[in-house]
Protein backbone atom coordinates (compact mmCIF):
# COMPACT_ATOMS: atom_id res chain seq x y z
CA UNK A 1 -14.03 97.04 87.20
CA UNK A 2 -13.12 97.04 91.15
CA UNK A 3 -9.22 96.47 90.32
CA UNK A 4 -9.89 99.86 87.92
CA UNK A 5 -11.26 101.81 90.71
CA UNK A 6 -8.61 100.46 93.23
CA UNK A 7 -5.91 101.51 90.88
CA UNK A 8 -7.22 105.16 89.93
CA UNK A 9 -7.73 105.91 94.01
CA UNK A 10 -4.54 104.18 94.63
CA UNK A 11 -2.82 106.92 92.16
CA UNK A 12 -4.73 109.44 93.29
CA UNK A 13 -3.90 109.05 96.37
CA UNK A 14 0.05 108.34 95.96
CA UNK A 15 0.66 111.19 93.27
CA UNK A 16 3.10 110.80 90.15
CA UNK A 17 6.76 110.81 91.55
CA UNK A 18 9.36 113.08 89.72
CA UNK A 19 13.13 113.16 90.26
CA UNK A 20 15.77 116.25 89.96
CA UNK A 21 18.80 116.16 90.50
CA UNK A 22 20.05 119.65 89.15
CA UNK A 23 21.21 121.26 92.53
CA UNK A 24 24.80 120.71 94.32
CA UNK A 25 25.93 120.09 97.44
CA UNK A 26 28.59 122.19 99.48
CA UNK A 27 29.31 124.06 102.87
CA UNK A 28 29.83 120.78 104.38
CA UNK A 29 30.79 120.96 108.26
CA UNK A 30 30.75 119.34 111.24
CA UNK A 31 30.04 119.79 114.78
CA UNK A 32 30.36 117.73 118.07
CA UNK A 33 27.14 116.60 117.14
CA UNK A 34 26.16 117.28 113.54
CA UNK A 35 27.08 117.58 109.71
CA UNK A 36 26.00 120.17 108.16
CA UNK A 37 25.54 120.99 104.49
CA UNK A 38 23.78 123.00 102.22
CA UNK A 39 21.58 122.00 99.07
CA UNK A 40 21.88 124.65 96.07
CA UNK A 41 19.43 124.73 93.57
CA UNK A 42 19.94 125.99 89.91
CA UNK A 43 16.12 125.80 88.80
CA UNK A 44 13.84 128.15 91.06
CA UNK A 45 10.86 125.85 89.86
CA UNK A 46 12.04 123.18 91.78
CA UNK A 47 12.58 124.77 94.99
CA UNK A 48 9.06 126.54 94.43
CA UNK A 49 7.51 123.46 94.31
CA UNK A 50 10.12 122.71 97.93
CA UNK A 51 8.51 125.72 99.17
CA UNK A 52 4.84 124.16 98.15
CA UNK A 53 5.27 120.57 99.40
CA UNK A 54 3.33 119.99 102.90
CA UNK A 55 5.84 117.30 103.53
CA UNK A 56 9.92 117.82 103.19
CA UNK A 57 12.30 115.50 104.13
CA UNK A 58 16.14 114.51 103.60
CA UNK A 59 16.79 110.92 104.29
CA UNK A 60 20.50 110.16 105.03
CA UNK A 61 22.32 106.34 106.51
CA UNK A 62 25.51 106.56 107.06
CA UNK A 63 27.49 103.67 104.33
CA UNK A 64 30.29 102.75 106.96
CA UNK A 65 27.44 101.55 109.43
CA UNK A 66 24.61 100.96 108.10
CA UNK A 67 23.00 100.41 111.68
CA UNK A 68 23.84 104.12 112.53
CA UNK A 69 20.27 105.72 112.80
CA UNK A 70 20.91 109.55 111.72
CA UNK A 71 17.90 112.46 112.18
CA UNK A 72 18.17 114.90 109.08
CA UNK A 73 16.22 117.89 109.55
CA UNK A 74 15.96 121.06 107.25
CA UNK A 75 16.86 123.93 108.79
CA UNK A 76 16.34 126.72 106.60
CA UNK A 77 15.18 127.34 102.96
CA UNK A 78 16.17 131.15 101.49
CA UNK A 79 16.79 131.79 98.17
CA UNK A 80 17.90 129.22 96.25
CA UNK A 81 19.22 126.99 99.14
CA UNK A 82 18.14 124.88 101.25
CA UNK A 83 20.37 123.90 105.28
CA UNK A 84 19.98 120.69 106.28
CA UNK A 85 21.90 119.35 109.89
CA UNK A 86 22.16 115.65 110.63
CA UNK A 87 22.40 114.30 114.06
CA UNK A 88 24.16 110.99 114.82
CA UNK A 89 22.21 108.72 117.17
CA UNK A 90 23.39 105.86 119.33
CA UNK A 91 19.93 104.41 119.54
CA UNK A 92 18.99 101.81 116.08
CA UNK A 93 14.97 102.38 117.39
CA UNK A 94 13.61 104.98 115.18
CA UNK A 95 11.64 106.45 118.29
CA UNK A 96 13.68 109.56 118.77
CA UNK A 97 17.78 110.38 118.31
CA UNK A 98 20.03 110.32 121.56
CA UNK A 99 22.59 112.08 119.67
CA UNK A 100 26.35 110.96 120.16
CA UNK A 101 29.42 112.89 120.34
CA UNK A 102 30.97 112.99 116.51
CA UNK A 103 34.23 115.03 117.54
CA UNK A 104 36.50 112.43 116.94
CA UNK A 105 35.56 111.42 113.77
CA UNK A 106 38.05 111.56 110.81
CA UNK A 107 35.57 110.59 108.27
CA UNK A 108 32.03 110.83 107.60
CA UNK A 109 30.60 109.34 104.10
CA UNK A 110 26.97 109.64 104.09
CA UNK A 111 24.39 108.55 101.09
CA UNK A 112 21.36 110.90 101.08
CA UNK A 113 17.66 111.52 99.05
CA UNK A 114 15.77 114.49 99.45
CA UNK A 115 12.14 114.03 99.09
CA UNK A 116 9.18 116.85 98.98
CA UNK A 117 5.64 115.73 98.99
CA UNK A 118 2.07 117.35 98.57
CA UNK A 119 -0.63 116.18 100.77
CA UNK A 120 -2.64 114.52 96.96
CA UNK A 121 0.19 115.44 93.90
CA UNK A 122 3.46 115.03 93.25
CA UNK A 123 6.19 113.31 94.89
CA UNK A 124 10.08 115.05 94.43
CA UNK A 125 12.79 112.94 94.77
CA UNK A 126 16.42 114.04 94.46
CA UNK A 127 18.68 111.57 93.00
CA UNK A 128 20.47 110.03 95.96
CA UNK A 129 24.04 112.16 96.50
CA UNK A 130 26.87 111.76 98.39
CA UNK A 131 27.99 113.62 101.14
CA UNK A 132 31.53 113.51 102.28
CA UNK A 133 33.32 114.92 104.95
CA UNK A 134 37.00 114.07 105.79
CA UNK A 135 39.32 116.09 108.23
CA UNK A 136 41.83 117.71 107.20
């Protein structure tokens, strides 16, 4: 009976977890210190529920170093789009991002999830995407 109730709080408490993936990805640039792309959504009751979620987040590592510790942050949600910036970071601590200089780089191949959350309800989570930027 106790590993019943632990189990029904425990879901209560976590939510059911649902995953979209019908958006795209594009105006992909970069700056001395940040990539910058946009997330497009085709469904308007997905980004609702965005726009509901206490908790958004986009969660990016960078697949040529997997050490690099990268800051994603959302920047703006209108319409049917939402602008999200990552920052490079020479620091592996998690505390907070001393960004680095990306001007130099040719190449940037990032692997990222976006993931909305409700304080008690659902989880969203995008299927992970690519994002690629190459200089050309």
């Amino acid at each position: 009976m106790i590993k019943k109730v632990f189990l029904l709080s425990s879901l209560a408490l976590i939510g059911c977890s649902e995953s979209f993936s019908n958006f795209t990805v594009d105006n992909i640039a970069k700056s001395n210190e940040k990539l910058n792309f946009s997330i497009n959504f085709k469904n308007n009751e997905v980004l609702d529920k965005v726009k509901e979620s206490s908790s958004k987040k986009i969660v990016c590592k960078n697949t040529a170093n997997n050490n690099q510790m990268l800051d994603a942050y959302i920047d703006k949600i209108e319409n049917n789009k939402i602008d999200v910036s990552v920052e490079f970071c020479s620091n592996s601590d998690n505390r907070s991002c001393e960004p680095i200089d990306i001007s130099s780089v040719k190449k940037i191949n990032l692997e990222c999830q976006a993931i909305f959350s409700a304080m008690i309800g659902n989880v969203s989570k995008s299927e992970k995407f690519p994002i690629i930027w190459e200089e050309k």
